[in-house]
Protein backbone atom coordinates (compact mmCIF):
# COMPACT_ATOMS: atom_id res chain seq x y z
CA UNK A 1 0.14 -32.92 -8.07
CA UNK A 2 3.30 -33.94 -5.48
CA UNK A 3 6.97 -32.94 -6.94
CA UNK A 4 10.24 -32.45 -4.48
CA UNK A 5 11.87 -29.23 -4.31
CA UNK A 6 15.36 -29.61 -2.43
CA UNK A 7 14.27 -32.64 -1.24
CA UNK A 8 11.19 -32.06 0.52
CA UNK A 9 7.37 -33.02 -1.23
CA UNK A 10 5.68 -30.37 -2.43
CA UNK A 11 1.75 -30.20 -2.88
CA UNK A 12 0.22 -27.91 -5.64
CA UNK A 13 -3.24 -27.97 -7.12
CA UNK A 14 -3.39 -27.41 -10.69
CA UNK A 15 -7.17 -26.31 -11.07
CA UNK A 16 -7.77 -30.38 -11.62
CA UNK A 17 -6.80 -30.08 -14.71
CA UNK A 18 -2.95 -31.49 -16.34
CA UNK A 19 -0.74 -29.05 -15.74
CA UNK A 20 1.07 -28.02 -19.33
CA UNK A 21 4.60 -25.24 -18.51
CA UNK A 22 4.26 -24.55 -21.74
CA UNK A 23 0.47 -22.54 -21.25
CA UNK A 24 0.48 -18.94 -19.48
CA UNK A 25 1.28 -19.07 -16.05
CA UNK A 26 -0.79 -18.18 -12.94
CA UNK A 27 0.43 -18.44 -9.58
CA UNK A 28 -1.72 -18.71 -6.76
CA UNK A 29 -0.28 -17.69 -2.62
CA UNK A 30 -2.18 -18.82 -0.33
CA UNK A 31 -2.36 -16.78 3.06
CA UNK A 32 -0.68 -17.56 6.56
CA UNK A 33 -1.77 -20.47 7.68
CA UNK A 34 -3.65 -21.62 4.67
CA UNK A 35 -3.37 -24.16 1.97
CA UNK A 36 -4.14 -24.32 -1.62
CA UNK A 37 -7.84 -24.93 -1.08
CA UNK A 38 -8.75 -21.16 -1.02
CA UNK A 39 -8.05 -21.19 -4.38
CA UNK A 40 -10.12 -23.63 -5.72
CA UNK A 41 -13.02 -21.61 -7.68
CA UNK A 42 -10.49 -19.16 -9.61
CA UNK A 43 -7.50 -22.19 -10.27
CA UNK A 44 -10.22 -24.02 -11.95
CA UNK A 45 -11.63 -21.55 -13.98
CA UNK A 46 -8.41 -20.35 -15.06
CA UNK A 47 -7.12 -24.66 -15.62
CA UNK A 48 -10.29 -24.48 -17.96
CA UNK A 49 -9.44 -21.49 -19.69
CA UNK A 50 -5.67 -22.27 -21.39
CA UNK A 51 -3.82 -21.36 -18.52
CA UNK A 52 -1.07 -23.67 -16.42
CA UNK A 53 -2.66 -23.26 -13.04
CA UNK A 54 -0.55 -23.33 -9.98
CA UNK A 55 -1.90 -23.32 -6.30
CA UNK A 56 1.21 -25.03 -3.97
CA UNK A 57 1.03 -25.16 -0.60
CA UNK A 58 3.93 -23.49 1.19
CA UNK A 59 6.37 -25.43 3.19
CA UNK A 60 5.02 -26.95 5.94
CA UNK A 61 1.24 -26.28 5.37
CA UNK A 62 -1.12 -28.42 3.60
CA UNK A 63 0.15 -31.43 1.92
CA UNK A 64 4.24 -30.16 1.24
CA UNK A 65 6.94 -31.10 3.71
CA UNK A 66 9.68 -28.84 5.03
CA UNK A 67 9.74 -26.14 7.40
CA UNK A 68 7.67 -23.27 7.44
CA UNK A 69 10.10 -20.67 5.95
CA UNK A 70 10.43 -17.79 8.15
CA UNK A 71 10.74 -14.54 5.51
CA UNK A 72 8.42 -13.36 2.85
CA UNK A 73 11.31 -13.18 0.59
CA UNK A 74 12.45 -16.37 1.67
CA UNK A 75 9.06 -18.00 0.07
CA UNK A 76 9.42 -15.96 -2.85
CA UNK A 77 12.72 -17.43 -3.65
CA UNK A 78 11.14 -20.88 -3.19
CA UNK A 79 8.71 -19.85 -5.41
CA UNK A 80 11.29 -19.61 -8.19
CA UNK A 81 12.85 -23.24 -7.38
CA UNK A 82 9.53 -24.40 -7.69
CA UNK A 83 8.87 -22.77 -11.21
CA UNK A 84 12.48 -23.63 -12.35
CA UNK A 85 11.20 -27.47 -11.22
CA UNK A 86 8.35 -27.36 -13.50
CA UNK A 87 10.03 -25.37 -16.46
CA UNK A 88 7.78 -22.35 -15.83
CA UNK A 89 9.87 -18.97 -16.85
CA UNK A 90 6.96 -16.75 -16.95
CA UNK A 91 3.54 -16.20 -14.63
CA UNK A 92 0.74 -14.24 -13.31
CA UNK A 93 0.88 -14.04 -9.85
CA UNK A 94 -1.49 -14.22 -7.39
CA UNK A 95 -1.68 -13.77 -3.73
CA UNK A 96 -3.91 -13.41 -0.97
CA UNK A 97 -3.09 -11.52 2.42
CA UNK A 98 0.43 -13.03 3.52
CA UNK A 99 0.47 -14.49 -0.10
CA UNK A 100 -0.26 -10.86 -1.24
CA UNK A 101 3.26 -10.05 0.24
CA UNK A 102 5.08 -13.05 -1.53
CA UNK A 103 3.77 -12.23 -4.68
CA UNK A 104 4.91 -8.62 -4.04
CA UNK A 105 8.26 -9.49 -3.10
CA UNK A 106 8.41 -12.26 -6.31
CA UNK A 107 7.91 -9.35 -8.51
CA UNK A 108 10.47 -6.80 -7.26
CA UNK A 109 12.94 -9.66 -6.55
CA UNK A 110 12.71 -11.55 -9.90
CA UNK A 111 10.80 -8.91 -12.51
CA UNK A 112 11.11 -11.06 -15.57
CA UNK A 113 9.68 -14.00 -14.05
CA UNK A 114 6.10 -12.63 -13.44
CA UNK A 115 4.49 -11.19 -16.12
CA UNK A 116 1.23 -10.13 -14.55
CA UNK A 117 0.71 -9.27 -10.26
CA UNK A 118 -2.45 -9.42 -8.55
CA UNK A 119 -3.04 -8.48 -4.63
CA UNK A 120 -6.08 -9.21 -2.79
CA UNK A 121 -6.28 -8.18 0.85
CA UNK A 122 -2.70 -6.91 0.92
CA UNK A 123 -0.98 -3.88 3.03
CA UNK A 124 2.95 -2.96 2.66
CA UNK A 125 4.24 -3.38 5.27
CA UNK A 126 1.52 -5.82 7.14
CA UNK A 127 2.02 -4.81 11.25
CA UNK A 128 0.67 -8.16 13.07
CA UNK A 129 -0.65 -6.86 16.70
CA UNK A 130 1.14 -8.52 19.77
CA UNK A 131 -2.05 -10.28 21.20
CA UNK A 132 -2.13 -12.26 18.19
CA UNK A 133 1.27 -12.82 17.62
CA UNK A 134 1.73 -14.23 21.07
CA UNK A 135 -1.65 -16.16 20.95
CA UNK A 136 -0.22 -18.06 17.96
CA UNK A 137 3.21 -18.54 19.10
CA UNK A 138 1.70 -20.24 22.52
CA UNK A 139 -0.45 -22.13 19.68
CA UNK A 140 -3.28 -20.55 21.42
CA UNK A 141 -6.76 -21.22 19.78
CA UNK A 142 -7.44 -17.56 21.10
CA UNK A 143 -5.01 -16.99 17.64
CA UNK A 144 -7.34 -18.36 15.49
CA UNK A 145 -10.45 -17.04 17.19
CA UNK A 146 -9.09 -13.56 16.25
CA UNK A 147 -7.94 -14.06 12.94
CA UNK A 148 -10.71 -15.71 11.91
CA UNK A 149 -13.18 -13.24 13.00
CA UNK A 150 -10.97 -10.31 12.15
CA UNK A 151 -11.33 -11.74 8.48
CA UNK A 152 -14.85 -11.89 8.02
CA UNK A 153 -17.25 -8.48 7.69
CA UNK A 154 -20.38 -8.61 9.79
CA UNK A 155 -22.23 -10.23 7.31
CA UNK A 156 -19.40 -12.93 6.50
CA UNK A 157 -20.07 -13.62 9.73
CA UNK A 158 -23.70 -14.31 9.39
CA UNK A 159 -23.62 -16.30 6.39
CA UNK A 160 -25.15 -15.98 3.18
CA UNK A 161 -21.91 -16.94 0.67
CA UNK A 162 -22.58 -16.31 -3.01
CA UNK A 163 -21.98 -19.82 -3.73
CA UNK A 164 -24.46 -22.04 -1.79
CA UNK A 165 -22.65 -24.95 -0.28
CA UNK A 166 -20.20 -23.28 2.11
CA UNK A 167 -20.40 -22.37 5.77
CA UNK A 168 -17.82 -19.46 5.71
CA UNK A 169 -16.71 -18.97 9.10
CA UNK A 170 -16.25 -22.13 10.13
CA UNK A 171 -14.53 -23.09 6.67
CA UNK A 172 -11.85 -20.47 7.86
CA UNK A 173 -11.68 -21.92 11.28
CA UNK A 174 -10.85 -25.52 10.28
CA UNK A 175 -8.11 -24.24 7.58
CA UNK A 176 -6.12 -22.40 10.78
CA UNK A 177 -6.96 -25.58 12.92
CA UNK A 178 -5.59 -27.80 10.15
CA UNK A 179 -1.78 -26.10 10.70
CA UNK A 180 0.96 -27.82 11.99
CA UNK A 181 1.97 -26.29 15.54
CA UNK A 182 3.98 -23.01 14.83
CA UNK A 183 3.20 -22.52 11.50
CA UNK A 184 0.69 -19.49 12.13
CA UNK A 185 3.58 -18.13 14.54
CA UNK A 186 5.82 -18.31 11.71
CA UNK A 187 3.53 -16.97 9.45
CA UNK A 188 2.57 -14.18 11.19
CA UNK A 189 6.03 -13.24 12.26
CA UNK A 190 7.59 -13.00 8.42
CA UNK A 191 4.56 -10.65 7.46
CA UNK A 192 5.05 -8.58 10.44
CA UNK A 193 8.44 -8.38 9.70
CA UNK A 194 7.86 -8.13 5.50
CA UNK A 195 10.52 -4.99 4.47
CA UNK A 196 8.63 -4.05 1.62
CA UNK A 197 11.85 -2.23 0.15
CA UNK A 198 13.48 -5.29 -0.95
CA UNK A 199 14.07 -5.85 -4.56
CA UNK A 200 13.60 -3.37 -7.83
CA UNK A 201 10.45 -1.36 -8.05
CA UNK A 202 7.25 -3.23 -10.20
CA UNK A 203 6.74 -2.70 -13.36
CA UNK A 204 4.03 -5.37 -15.02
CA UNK A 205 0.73 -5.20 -14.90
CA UNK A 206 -1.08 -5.31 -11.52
CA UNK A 207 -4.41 -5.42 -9.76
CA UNK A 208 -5.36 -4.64 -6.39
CA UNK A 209 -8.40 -5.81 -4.91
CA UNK A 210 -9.49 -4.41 -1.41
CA UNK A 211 -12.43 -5.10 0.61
CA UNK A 212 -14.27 -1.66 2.48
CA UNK A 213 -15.04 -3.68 5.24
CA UNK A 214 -11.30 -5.93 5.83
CA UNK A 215 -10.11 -5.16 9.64
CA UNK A 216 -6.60 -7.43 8.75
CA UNK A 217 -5.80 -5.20 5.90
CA UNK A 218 -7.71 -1.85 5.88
CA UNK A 219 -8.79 -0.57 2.42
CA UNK A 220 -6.40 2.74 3.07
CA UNK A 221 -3.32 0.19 3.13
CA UNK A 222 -4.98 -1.35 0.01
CA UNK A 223 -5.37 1.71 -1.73
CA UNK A 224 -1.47 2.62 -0.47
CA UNK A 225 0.06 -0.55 -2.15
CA UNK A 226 -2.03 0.18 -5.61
CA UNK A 227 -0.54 3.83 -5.84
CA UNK A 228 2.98 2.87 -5.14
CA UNK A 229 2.30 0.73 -8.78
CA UNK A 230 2.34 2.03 -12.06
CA UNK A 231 -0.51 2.21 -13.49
CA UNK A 232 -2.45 -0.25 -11.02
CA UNK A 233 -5.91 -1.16 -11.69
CA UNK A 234 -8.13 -0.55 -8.25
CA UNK A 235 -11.03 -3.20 -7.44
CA UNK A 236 -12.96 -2.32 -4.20
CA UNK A 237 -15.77 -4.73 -2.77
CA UNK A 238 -18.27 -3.18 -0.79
CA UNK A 239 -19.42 -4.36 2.50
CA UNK A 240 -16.31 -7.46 2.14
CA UNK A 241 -13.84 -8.23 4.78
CA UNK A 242 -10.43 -10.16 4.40
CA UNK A 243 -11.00 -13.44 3.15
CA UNK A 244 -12.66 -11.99 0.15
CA UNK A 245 -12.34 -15.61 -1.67
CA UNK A 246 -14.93 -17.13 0.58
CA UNK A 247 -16.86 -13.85 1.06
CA UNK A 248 -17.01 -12.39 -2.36
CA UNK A 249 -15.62 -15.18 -4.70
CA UNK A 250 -17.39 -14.12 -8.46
CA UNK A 251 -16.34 -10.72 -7.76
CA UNK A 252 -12.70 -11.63 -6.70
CA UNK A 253 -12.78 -13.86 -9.84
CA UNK A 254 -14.17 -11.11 -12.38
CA UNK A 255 -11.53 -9.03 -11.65
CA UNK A 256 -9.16 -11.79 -11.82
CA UNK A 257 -10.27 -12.36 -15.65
CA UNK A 258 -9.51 -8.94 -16.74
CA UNK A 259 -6.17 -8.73 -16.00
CA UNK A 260 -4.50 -12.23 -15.51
């Protein structure tokens, strides 16, 4: 569905199904330089399941207008516009790598708003290296050469997705080709700049769900973030790399269901 926040369209897939504010919340965050699409198997699920499903594509990526906000906490705050624009005062949230990091930030910056916090692929803070950040600032396709491959395990790689139907690598390729120039840059900057400080400590519920073989986000930083939360619930995926959506998507949702 298309709304305006401030002025500027927003995008934000509601698990195709009518989005109701006055179900349970969950909140999906996309990664940098993704779109709501990597969502698509868990939103629907969870749109099918009593839940008010919410997958928006950040500023600037996708189908939503704007500027790419330049600050984790930055996105989190639009986060809350968003919600207030929909009459949502409660949600899960949900977030994948840079998303991970949003949804972080949401929940120390605004604790009564989110009433449940998962991270997938997450590390606090996340360091970007310099090769990529200045491949991706020259809008470099070298940039999305090495994030792509530095997201998917050896065997992501080769193939072989749980789901028949979908060609992994190249899926992740064509999301990163699909963003507006600078975006990645932009991207990459706020989460190599994420102060993971900011805000009051967590206190909901919360998930973590690493993969042993992620080179963007290595399990130890996983494991890091999950002990600095009370009471945390641990998921690890053998043998899965970063974009454990793509690469692991019924175990990523499993764990989902238990705690969302």
């Amino acid at each position: 569905m298309k709304f305006e926040v401030a002025g500027e369209t927003v995008f934000a897939s509601t698990g195709s199904a009518p989005f109701d504010a006055k179900k349970p919340g969950v909140l999906f965050i996309h990664g940098a330089g993704m779109d709501h699409s990597v969502w698509v198997m868990p939103a629907r699920y969870f749109a099918r399941h009593g839940f008010a499903v919410l997958a928006p594509d950040l500023p600037a990526h996708g189908r939503s207008g704007g500027g790419a906000l330049t600050s984790v906490s930055a996105m989190a705050r639009w986060l809350v516009d968003v919600l207030d624009d929909l009459g949502v005062e409660q949600t899960a949230v949900v977030g994948h790598s840079m998303g991970s990091l949003v949804a972080h930030s949401f929940a120390r910056l605004f604790p009564d708003r989110c009433r449940v916090l998962a991270l997938l692929g997450t590390s606090a803070p996340m360091p970007v290296t310099e090769a990529l950040l200045n491949a991706a600032e020259d809008n470099d396709h070298a940039a999305i050469d090495m994030a792509n491959a530095w997201s998917h395990s050896a065997g992501g790689k080769l193939g072989g997705n749980q789901n028949p139907g979908l060609w992994m690598l190249r899926s992740g390729e064509r999301l990163l080709e699909r963003s507006a120039p600078g975006v990645f840059h932009t991207d990459l900057k706020a989460c190599d700049e994420f102060d993971a400080s900011e805000g009051e400590a967590v206190h909901c519920p919360s998930l973590v769900i690493v993969g042993e073989a992620d080179q963007m986000t290595p399990v130890r930083a996983g494991i890091s973030v999950a002990e600095a939360l009370p009471g945390a619930t641990i998921v690890r995926l053998p043998g899965c790399g970063h974009a454990m959506m793509s690469e692991r998507p019924n175990e990523v949702l499993d764990a989902l269901i238990q705690i969302v």
